[in-house]
Protein backbone atom coordinates (compact mmCIF):
# COMPACT_ATOMS: atom_id res chain seq x y z
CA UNK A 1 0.00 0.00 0.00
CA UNK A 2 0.92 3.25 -0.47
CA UNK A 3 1.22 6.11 2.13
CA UNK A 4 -1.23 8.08 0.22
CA UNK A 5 -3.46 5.00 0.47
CA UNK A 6 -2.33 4.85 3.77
CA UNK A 7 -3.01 8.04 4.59
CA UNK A 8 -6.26 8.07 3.07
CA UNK A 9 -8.06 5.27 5.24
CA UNK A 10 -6.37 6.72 8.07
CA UNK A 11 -8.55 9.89 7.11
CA UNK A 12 -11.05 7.84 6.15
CA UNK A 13 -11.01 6.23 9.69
CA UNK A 14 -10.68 9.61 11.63
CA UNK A 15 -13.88 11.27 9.81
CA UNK A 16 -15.51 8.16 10.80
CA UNK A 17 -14.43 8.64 14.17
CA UNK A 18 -15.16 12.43 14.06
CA UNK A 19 -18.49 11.92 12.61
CA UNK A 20 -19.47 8.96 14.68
CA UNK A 21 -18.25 11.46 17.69
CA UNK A 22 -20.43 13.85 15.75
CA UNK A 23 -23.47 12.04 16.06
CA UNK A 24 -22.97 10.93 19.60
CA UNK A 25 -22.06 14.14 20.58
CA UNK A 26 -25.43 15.54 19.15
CA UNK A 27 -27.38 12.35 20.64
CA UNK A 28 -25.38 12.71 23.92
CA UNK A 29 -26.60 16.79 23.72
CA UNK A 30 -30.77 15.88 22.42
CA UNK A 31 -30.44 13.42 25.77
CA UNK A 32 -29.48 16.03 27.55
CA UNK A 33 -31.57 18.63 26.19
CA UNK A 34 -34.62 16.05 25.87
CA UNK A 35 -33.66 15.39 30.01
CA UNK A 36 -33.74 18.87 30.73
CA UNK A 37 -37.09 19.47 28.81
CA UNK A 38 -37.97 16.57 31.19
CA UNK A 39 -36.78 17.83 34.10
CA UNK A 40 -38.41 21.46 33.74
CA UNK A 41 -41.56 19.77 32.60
CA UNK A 42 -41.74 18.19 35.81
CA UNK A 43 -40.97 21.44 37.55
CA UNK A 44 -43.74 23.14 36.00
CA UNK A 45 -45.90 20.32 36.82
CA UNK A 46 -44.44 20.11 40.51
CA UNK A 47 -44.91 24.00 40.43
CA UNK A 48 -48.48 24.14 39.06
CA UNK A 49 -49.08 21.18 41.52
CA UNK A 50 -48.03 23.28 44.08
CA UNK A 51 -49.87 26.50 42.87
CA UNK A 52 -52.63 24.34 42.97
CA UNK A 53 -52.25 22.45 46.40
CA UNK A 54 -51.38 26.48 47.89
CA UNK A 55 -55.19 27.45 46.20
CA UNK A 56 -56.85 24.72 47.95
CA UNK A 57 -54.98 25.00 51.03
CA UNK A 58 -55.98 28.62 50.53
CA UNK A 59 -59.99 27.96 49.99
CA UNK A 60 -59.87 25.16 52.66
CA UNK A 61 -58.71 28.36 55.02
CA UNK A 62 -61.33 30.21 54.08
CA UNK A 63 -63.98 28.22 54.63
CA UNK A 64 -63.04 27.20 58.18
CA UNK A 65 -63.31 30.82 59.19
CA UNK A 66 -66.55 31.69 57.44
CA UNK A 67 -67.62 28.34 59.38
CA UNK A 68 -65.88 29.56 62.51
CA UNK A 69 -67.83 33.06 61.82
CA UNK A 70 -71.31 31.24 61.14
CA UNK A 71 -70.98 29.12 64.62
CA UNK A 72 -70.10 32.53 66.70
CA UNK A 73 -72.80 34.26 65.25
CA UNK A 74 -75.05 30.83 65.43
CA UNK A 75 -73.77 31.14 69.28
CA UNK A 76 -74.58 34.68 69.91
CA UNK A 77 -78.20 34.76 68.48
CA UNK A 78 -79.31 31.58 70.48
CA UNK A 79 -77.57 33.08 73.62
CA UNK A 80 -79.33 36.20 72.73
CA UNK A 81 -82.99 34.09 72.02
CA UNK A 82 -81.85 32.04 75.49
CA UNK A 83 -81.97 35.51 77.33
CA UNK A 84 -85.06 36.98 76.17
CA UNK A 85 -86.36 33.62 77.10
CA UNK A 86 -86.08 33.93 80.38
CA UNK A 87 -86.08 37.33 80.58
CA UNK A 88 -89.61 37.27 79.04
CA UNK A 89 -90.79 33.95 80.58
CA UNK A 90 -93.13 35.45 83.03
CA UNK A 91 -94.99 37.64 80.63
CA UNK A 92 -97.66 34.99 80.21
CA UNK A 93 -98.74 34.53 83.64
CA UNK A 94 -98.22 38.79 84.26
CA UNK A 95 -100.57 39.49 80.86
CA UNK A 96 -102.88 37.04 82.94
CA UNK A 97 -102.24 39.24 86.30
CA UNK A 98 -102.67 42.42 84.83
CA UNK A 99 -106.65 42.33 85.03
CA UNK A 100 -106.48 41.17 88.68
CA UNK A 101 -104.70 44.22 89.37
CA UNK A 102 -107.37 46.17 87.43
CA UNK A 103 -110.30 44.84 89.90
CA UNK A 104 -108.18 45.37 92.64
CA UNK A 105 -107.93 48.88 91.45
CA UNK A 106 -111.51 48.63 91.13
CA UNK A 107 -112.23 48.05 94.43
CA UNK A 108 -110.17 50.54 95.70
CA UNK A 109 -111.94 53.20 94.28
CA UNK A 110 -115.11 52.46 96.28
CA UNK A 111 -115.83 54.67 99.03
CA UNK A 112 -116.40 52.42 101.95
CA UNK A 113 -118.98 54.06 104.60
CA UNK A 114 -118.82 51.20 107.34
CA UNK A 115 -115.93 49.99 109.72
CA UNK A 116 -116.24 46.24 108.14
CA UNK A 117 -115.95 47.44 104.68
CA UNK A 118 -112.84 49.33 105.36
CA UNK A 119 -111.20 46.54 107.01
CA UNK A 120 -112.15 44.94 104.03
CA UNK A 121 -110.76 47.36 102.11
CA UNK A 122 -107.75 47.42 103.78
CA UNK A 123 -106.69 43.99 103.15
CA UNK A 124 -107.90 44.36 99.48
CA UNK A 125 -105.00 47.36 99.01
CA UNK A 126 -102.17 45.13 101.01
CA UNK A 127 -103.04 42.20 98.41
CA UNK A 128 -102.58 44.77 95.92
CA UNK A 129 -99.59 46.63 96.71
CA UNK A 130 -98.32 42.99 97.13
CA UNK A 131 -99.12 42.23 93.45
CA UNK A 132 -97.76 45.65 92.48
CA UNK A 133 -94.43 44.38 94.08
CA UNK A 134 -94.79 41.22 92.06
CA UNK A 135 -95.10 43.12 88.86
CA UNK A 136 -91.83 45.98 89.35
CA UNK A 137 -89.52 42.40 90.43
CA UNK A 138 -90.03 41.62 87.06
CA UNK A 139 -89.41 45.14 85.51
CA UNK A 140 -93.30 45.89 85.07
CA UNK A 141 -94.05 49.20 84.27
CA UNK A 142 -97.56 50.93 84.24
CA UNK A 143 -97.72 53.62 80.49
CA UNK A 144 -98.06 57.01 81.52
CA UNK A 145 -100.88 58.05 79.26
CA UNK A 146 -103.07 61.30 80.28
CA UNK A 147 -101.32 64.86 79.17
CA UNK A 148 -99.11 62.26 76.73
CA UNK A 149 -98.71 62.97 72.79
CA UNK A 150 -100.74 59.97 71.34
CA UNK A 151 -98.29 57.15 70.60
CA UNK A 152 -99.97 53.85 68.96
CA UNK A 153 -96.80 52.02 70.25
CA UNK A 154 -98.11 52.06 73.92
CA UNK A 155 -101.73 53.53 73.25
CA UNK A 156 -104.75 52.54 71.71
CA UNK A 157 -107.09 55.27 70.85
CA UNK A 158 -111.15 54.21 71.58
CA UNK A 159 -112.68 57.89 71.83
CA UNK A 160 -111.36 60.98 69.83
CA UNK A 161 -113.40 63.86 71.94
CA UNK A 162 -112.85 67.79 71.63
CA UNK A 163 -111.18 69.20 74.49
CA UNK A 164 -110.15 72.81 75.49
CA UNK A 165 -107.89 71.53 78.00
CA UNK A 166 -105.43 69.53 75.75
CA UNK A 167 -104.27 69.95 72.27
CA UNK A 168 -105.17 67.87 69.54
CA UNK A 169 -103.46 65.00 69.46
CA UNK A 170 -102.99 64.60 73.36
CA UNK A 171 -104.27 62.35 75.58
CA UNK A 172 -107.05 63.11 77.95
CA UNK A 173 -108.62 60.40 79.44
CA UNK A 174 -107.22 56.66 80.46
CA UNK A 175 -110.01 54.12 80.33
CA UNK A 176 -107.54 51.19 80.67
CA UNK A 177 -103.91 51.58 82.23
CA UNK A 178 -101.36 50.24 79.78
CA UNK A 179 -97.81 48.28 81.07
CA UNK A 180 -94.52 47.45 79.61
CA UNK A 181 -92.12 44.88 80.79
CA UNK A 182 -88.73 45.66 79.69
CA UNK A 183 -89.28 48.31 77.69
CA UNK A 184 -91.94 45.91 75.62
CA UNK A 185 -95.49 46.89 75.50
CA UNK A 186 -97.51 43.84 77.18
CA UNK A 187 -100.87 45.80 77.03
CA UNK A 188 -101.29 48.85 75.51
CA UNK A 189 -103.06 51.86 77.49
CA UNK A 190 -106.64 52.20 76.48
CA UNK A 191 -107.10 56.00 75.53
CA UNK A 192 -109.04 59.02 74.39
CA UNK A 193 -107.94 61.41 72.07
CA UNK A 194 -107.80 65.13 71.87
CA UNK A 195 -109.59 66.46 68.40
């Protein structure tokens, strides 16, 4: 063989080499670059993951304190409702008191001529005062109604009647007292009305 033969293959044998180092080079850097792809495709999907997990985690927050907020207000208004419970529990058996306390009143006003009758009439006024005492225990409250402005919160108007005493609008005669117990009106005050 000759050198320039020689030579030849030996070229022959190093492009080989070159290009087979070539193509493993460029298969060695699309591995590489095909891992990396790979690699920051399961980044983003870690990192969406995450974004994702951080949202729920996020609306799972939320909702415990909007349920926390609904039980403290759930709390409150049946604590509230427990109170005026018992603070109004007695109303029924006053509303049925109330009209007692009217014939006691009733009595009262009778002008008793013999000594009997005011002993009777003695014992009738202790039985009311008692009952009286009953009713401010439990915050009972008797409507202050002649010489008052008309209100149909605590009155209830039977008679509208001129008057020269009072202005229009005014009270001027109570044919029925009226009561509150705390602050609400259990029977209004029966009334009539200046023209």
């Amino acid at each position: 063989m000759t050198a320039d033969h020689q030579n030849g293959h030996e070229q022959d044998d190093v492009l080989e080499e070159k290009s087979v180092d070539s193509a493993q080079t460029e298969e060695n850097e699309s591995t590489e670059s095909n891992e990396d792809e790979v690699l920051n495709a399961e980044i983003v999907e870690e990192s969406s993951e995450g974004t994702d997990l951080q949202k729920e985690i996020e609306a799972l927050k939320a909702s415990e304190l909007r349920i926390r907020a609904d039980f403290d207000n759930f709390r409150r208004r049946t604590n509230e409702e427990n109170a005026k419970r018992v603070k109004f529990a007695s109303q029924s058996v006053i509303e049925k008191l109330i009209p007692l306390i009217d014939n006691f009143e009733r009595a009262l006003q009778v002008n008793a001529t013999s000594e009997d009758a005011k002993q009777i009439q003695s014992g009738v006024d202790m039985i009311h005062r008692q009952l009286l005492d009953v009713l401010n225990a439990e915050q009972v409250e008797v409507i202050e109604a002649v010489g008052q402005p008309f209100d149909p919160n605590f009155h209830q108007a039977v008679m509208q009647e001129p008057s020269d005493e009072f202005e229009s609008g005014i009270v001027t005669m109570e044919l029925q007292k009226g009561y509150t117990m705390h602050g609400r009106v259990i029977r209004p005050s029966m009334v009539k009305v200046a023209e």
